[in-house]
PDB file of N, CA and C in Angstrom:
ATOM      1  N   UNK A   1     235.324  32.692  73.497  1.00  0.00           N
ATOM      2  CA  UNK A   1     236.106  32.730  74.713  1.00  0.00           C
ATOM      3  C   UNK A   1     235.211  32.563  75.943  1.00  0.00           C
ATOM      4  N   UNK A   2     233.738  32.941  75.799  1.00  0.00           N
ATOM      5  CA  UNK A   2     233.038  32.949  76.963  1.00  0.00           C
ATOM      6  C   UNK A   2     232.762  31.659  77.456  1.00  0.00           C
ATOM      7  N   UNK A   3     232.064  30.936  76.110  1.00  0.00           N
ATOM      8  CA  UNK A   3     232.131  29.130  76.084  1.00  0.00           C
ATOM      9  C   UNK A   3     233.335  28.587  77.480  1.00  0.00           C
ATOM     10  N   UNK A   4     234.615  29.134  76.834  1.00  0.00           N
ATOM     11  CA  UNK A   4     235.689  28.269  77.453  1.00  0.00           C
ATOM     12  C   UNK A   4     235.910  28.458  78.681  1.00  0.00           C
ATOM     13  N   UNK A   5     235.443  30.243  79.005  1.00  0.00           N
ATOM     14  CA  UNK A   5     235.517  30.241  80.339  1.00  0.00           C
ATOM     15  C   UNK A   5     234.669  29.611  81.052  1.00  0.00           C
ATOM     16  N   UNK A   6     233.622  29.418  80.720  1.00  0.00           N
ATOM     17  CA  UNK A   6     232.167  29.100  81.397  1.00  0.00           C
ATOM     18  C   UNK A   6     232.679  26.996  81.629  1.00  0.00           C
ATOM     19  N   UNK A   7     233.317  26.884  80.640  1.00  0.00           N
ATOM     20  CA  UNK A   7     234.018  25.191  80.342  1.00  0.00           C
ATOM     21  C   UNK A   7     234.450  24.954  81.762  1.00  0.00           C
ATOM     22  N   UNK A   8     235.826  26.304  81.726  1.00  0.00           N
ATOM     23  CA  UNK A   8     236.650  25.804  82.830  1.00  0.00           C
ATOM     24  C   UNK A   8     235.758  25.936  84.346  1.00  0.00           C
ATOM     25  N   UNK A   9     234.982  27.019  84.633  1.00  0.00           N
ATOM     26  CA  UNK A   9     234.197  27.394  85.505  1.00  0.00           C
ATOM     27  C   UNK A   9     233.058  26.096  85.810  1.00  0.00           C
ATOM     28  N   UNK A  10     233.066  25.350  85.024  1.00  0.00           N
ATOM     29  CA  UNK A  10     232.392  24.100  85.120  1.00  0.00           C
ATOM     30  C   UNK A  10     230.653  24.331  84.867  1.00  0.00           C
ATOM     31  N   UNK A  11     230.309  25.569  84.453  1.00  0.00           N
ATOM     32  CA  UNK A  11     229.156  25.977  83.872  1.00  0.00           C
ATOM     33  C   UNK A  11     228.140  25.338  82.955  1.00  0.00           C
ATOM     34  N   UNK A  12     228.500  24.082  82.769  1.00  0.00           N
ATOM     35  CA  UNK A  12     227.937  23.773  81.124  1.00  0.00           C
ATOM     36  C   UNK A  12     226.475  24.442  80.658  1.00  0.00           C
ATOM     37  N   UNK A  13     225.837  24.846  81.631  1.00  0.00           N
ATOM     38  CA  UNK A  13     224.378  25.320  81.181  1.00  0.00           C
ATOM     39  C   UNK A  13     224.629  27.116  80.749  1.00  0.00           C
ATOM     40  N   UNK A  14     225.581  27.354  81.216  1.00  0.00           N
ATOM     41  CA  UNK A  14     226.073  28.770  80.058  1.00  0.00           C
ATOM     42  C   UNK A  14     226.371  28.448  78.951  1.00  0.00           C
ATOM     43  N   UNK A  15     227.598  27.238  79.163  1.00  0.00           N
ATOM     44  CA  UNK A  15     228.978  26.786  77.914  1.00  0.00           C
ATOM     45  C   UNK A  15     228.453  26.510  76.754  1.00  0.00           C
ATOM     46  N   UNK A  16     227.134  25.048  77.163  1.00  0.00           N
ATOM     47  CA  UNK A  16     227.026  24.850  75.961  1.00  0.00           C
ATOM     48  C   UNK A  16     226.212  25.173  74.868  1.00  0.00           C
ATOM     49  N   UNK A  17     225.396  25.810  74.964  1.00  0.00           N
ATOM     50  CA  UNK A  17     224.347  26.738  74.064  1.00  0.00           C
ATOM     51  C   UNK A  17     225.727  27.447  73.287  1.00  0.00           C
ATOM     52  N   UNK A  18     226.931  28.240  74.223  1.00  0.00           N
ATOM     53  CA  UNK A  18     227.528  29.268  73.179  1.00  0.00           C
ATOM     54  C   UNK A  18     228.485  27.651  72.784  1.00  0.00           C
ATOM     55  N   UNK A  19     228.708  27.391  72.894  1.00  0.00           N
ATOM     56  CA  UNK A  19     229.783  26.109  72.432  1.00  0.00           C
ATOM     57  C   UNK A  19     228.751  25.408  70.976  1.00  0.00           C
ATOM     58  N   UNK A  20     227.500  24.903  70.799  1.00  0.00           N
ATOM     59  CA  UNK A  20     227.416  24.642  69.854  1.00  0.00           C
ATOM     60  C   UNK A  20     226.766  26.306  68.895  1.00  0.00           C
ATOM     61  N   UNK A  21     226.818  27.346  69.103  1.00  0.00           N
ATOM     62  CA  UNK A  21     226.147  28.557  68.073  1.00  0.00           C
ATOM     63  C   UNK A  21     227.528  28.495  67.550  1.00  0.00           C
ATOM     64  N   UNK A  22     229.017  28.424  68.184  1.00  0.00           N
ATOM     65  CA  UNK A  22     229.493  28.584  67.593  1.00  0.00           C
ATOM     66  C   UNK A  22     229.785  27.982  66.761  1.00  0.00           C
ATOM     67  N   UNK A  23     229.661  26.623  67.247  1.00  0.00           N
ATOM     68  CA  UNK A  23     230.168  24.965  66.373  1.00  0.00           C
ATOM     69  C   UNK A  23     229.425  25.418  64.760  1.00  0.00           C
ATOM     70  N   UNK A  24     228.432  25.632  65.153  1.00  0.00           N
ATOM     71  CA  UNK A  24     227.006  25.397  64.175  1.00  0.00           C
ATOM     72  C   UNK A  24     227.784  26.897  62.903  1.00  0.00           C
ATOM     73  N   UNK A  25     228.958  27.463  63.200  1.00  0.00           N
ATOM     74  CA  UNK A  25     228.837  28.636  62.356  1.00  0.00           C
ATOM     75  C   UNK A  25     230.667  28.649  62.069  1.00  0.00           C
ATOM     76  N   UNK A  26     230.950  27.520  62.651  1.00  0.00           N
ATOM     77  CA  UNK A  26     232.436  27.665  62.146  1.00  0.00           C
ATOM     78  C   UNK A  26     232.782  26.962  60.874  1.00  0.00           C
ATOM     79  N   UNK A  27     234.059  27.704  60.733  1.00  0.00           N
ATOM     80  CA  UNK A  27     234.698  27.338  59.388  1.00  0.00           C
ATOM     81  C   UNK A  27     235.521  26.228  59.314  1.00  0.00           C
ATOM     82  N   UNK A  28     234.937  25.286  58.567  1.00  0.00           N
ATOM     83  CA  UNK A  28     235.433  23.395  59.052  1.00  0.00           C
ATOM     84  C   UNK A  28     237.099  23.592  58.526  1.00  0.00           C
ATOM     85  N   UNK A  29     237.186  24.599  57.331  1.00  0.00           N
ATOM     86  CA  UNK A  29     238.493  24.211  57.480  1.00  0.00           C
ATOM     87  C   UNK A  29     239.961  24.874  58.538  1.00  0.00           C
ATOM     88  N   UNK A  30     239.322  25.134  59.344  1.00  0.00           N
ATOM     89  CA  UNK A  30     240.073  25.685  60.606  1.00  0.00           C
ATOM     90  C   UNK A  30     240.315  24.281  61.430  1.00  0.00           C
ATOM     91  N   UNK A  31     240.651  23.095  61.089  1.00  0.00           N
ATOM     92  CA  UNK A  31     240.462  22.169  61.647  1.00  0.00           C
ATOM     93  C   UNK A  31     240.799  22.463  62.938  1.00  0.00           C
ATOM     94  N   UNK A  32     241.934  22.568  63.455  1.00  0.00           N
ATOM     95  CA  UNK A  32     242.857  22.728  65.103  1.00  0.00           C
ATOM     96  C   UNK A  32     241.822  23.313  65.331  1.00  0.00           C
ATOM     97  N   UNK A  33     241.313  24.501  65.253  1.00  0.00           N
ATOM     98  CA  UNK A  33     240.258  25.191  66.326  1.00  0.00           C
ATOM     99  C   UNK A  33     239.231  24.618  66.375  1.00  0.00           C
ATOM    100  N   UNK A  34     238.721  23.740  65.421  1.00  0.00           N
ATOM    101  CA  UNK A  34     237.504  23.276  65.226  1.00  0.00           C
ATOM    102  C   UNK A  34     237.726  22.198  66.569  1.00  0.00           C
ATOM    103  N   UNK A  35     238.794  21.466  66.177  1.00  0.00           N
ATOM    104  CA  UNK A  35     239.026  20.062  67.579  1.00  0.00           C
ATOM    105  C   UNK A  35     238.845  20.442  68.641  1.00  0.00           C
ATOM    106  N   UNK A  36     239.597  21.942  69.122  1.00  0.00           N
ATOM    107  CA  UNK A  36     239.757  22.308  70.181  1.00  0.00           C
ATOM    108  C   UNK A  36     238.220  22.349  70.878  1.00  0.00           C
ATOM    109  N   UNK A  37     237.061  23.179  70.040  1.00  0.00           N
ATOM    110  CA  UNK A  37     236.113  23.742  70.443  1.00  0.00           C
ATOM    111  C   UNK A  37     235.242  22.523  70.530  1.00  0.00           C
ATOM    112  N   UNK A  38     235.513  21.673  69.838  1.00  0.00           N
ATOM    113  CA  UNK A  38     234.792  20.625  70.530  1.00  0.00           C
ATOM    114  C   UNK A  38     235.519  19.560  71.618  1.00  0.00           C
ATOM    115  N   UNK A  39     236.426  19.854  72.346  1.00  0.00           N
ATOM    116  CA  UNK A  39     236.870  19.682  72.849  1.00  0.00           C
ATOM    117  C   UNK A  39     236.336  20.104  74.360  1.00  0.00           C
ATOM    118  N   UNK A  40     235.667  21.745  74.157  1.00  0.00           N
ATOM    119  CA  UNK A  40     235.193  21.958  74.815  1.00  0.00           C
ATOM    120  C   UNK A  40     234.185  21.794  75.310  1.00  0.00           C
ATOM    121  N   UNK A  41     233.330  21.413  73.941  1.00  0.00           N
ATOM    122  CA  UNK A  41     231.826  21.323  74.164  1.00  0.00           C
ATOM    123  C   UNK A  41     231.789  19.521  74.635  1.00  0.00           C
ATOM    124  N   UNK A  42     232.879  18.694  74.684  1.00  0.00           N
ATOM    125  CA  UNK A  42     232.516  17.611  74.993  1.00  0.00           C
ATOM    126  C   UNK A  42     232.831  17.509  77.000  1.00  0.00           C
ATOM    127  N   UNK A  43     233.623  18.368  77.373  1.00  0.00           N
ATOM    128  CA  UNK A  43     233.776  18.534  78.809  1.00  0.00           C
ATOM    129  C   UNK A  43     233.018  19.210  79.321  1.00  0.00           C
ATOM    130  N   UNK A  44     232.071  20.263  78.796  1.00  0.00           N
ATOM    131  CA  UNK A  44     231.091  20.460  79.287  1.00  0.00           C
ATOM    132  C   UNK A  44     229.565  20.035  78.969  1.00  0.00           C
ATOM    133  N   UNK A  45     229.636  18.842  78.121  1.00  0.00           N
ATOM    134  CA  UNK A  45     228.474  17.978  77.964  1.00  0.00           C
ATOM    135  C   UNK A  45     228.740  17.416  79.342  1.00  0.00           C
ATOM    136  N   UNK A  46     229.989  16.336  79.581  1.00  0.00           N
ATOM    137  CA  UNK A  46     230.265  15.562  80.773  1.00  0.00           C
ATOM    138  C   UNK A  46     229.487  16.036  81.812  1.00  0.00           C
ATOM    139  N   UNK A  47     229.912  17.264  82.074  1.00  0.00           N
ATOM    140  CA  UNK A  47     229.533  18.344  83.498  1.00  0.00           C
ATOM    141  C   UNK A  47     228.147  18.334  83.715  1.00  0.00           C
ATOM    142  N   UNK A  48     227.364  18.642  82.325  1.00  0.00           N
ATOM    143  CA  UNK A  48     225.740  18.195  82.413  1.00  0.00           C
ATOM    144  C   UNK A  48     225.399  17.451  82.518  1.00  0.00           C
ATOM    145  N   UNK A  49     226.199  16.029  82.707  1.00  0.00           N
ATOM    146  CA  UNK A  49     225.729  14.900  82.758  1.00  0.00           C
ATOM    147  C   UNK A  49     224.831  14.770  81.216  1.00  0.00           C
ATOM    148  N   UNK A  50     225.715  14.502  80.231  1.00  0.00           N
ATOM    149  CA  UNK A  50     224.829  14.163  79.215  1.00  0.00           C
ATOM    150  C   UNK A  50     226.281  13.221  78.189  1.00  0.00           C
ATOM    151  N   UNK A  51     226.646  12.209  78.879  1.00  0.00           N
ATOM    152  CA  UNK A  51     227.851  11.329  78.387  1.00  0.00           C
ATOM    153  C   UNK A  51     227.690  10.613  77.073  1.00  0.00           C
ATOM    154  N   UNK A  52     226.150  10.913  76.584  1.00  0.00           N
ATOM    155  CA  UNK A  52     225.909  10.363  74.846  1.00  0.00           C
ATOM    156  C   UNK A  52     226.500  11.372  74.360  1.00  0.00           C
ATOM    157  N   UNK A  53     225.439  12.423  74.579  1.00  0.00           N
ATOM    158  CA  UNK A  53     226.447  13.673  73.490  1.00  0.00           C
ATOM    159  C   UNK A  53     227.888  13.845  73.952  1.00  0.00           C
ATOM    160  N   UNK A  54     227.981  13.842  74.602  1.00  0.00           N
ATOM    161  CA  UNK A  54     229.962  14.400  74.950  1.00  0.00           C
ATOM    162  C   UNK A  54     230.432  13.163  74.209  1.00  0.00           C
ATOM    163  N   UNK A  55     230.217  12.143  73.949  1.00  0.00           N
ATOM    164  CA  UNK A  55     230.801  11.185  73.479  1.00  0.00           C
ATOM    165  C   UNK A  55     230.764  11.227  71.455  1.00  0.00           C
ATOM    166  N   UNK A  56     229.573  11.796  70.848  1.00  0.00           N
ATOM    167  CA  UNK A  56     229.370  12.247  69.856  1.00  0.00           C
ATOM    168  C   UNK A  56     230.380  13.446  69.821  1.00  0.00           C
ATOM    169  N   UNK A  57     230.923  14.299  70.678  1.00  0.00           N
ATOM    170  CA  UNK A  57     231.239  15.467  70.133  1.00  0.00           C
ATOM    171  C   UNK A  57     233.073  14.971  70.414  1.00  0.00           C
ATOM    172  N   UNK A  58     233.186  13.826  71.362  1.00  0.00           N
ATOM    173  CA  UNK A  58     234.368  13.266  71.646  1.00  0.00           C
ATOM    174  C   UNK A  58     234.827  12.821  70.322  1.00  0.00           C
ATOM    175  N   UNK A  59     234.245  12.132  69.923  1.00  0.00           N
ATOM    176  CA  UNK A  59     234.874  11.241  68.558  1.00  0.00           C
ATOM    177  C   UNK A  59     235.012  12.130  67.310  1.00  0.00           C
ATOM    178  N   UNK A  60     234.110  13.412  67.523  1.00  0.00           N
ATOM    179  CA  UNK A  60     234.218  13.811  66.106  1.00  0.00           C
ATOM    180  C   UNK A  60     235.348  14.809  66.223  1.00  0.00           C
ATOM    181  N   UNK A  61     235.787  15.569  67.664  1.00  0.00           N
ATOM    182  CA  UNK A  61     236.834  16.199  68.091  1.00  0.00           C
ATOM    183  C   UNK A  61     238.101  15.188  67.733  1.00  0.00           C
ATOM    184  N   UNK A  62     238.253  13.696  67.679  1.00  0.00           N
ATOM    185  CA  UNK A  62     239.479  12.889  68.088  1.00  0.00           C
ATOM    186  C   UNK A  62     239.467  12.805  66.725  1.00  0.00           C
ATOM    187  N   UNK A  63     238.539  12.292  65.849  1.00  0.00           N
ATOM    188  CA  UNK A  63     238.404  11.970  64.609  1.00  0.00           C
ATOM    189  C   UNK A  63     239.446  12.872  63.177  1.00  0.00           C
ATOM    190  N   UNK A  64     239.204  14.298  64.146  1.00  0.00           N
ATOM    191  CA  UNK A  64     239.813  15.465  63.059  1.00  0.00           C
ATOM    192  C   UNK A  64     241.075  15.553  64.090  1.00  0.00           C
ATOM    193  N   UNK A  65     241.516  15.488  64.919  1.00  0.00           N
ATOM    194  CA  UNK A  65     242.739  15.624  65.352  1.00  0.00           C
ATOM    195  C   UNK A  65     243.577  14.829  64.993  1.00  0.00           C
ATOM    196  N   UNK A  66     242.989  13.762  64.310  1.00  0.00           N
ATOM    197  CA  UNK A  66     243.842  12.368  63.904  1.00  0.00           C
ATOM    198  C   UNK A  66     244.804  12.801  62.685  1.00  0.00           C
ATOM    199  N   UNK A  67     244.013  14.311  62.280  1.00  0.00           N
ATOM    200  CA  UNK A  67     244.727  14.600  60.612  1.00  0.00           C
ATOM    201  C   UNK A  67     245.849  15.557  61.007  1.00  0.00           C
ATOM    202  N   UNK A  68     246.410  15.874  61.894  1.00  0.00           N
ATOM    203  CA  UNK A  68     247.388  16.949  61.944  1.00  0.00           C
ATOM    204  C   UNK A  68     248.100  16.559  63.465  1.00  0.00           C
ATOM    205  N   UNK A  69     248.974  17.273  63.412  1.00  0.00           N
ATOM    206  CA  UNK A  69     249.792  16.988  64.958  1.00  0.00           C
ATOM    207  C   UNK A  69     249.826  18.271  65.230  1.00  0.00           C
ATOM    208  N   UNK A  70     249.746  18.270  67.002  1.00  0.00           N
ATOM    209  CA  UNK A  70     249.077  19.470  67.688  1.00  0.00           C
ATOM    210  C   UNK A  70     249.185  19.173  68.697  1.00  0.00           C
ATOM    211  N   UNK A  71     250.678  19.394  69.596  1.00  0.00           N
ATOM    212  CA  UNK A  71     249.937  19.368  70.919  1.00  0.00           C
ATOM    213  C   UNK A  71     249.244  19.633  71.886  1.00  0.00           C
ATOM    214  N   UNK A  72     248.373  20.820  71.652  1.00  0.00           N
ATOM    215  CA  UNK A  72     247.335  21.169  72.744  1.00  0.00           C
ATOM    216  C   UNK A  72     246.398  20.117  72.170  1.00  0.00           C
ATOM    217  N   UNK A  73     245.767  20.297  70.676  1.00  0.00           N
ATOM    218  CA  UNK A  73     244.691  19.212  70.723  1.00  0.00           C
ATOM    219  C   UNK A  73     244.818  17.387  71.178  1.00  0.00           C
ATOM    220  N   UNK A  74     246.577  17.118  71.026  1.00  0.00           N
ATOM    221  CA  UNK A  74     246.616  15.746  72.097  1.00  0.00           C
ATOM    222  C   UNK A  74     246.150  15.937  73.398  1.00  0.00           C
ATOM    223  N   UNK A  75     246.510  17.038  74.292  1.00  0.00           N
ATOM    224  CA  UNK A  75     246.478  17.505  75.622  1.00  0.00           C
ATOM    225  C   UNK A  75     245.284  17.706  75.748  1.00  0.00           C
ATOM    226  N   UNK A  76     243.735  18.180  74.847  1.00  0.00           N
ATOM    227  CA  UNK A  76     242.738  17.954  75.328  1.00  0.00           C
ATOM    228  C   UNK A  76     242.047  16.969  75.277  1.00  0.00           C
ATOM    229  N   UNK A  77     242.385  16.047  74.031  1.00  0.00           N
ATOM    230  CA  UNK A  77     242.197  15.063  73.754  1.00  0.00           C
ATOM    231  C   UNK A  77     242.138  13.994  75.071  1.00  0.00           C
ATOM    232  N   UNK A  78     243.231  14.363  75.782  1.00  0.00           N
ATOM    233  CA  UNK A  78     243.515  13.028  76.837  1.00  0.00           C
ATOM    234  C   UNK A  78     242.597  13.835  77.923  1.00  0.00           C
ATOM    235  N   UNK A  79     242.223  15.220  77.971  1.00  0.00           N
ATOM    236  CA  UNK A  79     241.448  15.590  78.916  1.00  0.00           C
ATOM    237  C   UNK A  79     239.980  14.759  78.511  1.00  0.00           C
ATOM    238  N   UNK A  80     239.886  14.967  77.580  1.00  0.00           N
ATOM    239  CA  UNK A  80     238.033  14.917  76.716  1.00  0.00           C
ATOM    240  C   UNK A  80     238.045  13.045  77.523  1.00  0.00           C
ATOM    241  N   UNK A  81     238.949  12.319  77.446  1.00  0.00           N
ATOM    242  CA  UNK A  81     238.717  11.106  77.409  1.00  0.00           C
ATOM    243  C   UNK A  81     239.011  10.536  79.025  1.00  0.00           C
ATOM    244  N   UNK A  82     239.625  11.363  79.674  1.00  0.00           N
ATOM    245  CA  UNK A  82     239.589  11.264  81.001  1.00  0.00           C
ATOM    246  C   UNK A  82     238.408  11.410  81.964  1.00  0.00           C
ATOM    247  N   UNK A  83     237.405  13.207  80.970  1.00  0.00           N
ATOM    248  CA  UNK A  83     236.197  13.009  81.819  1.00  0.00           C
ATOM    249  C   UNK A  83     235.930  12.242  81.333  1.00  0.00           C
ATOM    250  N   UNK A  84     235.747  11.356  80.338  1.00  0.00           N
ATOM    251  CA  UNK A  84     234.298  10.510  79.534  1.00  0.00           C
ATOM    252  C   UNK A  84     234.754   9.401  80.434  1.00  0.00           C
ATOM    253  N   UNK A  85     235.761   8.698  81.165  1.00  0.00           N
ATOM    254  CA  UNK A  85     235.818   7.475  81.438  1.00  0.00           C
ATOM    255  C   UNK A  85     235.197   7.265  82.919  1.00  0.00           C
ATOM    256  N   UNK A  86     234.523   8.032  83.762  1.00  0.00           N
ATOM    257  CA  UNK A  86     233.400   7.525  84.853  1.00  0.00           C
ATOM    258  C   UNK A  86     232.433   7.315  83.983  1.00  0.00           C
ATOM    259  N   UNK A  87     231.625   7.335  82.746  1.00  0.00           N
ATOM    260  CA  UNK A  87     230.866   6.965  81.886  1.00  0.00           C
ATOM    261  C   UNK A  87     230.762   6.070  80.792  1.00  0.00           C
ATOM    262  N   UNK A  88     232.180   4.887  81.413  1.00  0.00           N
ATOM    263  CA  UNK A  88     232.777   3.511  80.533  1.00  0.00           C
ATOM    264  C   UNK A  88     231.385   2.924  80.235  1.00  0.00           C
ATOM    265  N   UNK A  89     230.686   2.606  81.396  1.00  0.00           N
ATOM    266  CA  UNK A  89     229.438   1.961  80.981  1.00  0.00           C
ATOM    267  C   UNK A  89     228.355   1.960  80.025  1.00  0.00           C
ATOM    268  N   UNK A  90     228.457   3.521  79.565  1.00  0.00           N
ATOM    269  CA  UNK A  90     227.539   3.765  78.517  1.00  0.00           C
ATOM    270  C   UNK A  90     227.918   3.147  76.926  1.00  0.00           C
ATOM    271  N   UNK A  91     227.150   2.698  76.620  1.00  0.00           N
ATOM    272  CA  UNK A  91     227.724   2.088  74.952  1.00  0.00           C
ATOM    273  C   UNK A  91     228.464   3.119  74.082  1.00  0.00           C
ATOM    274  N   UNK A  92     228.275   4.145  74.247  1.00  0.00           N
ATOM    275  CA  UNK A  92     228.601   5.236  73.060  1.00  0.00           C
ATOM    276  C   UNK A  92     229.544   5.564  73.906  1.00  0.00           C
ATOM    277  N   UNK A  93     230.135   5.773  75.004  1.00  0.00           N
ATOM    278  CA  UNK A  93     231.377   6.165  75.580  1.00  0.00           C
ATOM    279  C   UNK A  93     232.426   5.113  75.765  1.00  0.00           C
ATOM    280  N   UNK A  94     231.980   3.965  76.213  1.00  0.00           N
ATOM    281  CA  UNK A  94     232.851   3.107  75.904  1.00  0.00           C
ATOM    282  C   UNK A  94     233.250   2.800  74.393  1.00  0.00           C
ATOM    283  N   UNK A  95     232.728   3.012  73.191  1.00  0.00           N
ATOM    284  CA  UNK A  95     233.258   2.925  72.264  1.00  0.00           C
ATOM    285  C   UNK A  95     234.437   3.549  72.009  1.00  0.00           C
ATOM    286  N   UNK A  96     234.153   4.966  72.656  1.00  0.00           N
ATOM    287  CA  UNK A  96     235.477   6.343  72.334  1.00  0.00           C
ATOM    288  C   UNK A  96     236.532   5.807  73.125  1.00  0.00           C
ATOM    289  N   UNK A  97     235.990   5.424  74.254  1.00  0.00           N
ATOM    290  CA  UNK A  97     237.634   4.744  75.015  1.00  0.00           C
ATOM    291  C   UNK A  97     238.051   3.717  74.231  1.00  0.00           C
ATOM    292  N   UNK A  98     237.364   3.165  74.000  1.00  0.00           N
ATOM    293  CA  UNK A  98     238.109   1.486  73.604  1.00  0.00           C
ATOM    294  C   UNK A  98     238.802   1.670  72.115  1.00  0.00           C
ATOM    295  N   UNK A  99     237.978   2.958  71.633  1.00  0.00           N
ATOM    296  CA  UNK A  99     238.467   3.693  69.792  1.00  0.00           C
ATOM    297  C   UNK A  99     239.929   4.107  70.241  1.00  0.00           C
ATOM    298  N   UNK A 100     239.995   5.331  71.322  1.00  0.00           N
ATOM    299  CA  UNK A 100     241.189   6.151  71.241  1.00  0.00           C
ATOM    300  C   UNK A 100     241.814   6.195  72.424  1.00  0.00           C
ATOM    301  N   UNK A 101     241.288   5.615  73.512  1.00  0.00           N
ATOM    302  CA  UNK A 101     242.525   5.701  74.201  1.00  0.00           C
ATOM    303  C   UNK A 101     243.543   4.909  74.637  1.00  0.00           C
ATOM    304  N   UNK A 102     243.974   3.858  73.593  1.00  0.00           N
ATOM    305  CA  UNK A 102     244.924   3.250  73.531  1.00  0.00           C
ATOM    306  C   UNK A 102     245.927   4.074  72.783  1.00  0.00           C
TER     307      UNK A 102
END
């Protein structure tokens, strides 16, 4: 929960250290929470300015949301891909747009 607050607070140099200890220790088959939390950790990669990784943690967040229907994980989904798109230019972010947000 601290991750997410620190997300919304626009913190990423709190967020994401606890955003991946947790990544690194969750239970994959929790998929929905799993999307979500990287969901988080990819909006506060953005915030650090680090649009490779947010884009790695973008696709693998969109990738597992693809297996279930959920609307909060659509709803962050279109967040995750909204920040990534001032970062069209980068090769690895423009892939995720041009992958999912059609």
């Amino acid at each position: 929960m601290d991750a997410r607050v620190y997300t919304e607070l626009r913190k990423p140099l709190r967020a994401v250290p606890l955003l991946q200890e947790v990544l690194s220790r969750y239970d994959s088959t929790h998929t929905r929470e799993l999307a979500l939390y990287l969901s988080w950790l990819a909006v506060a990669l953005v915030d650090a300015n680090e649009p490779e990784e947010a884009a790695l943690a973008a696709r693998r967040m969109l990738d597992l949301s693809a297996d279930f229907a959920s609307d909060r994980t659509t709803q962050r989904g279109r967040i995750v891909l909204t920040k990534l798109e001032p970062f069209r230019d980068i090769p690895e972010v423009r892939e995720v747009l041009d992958t999912y947000a059609a």
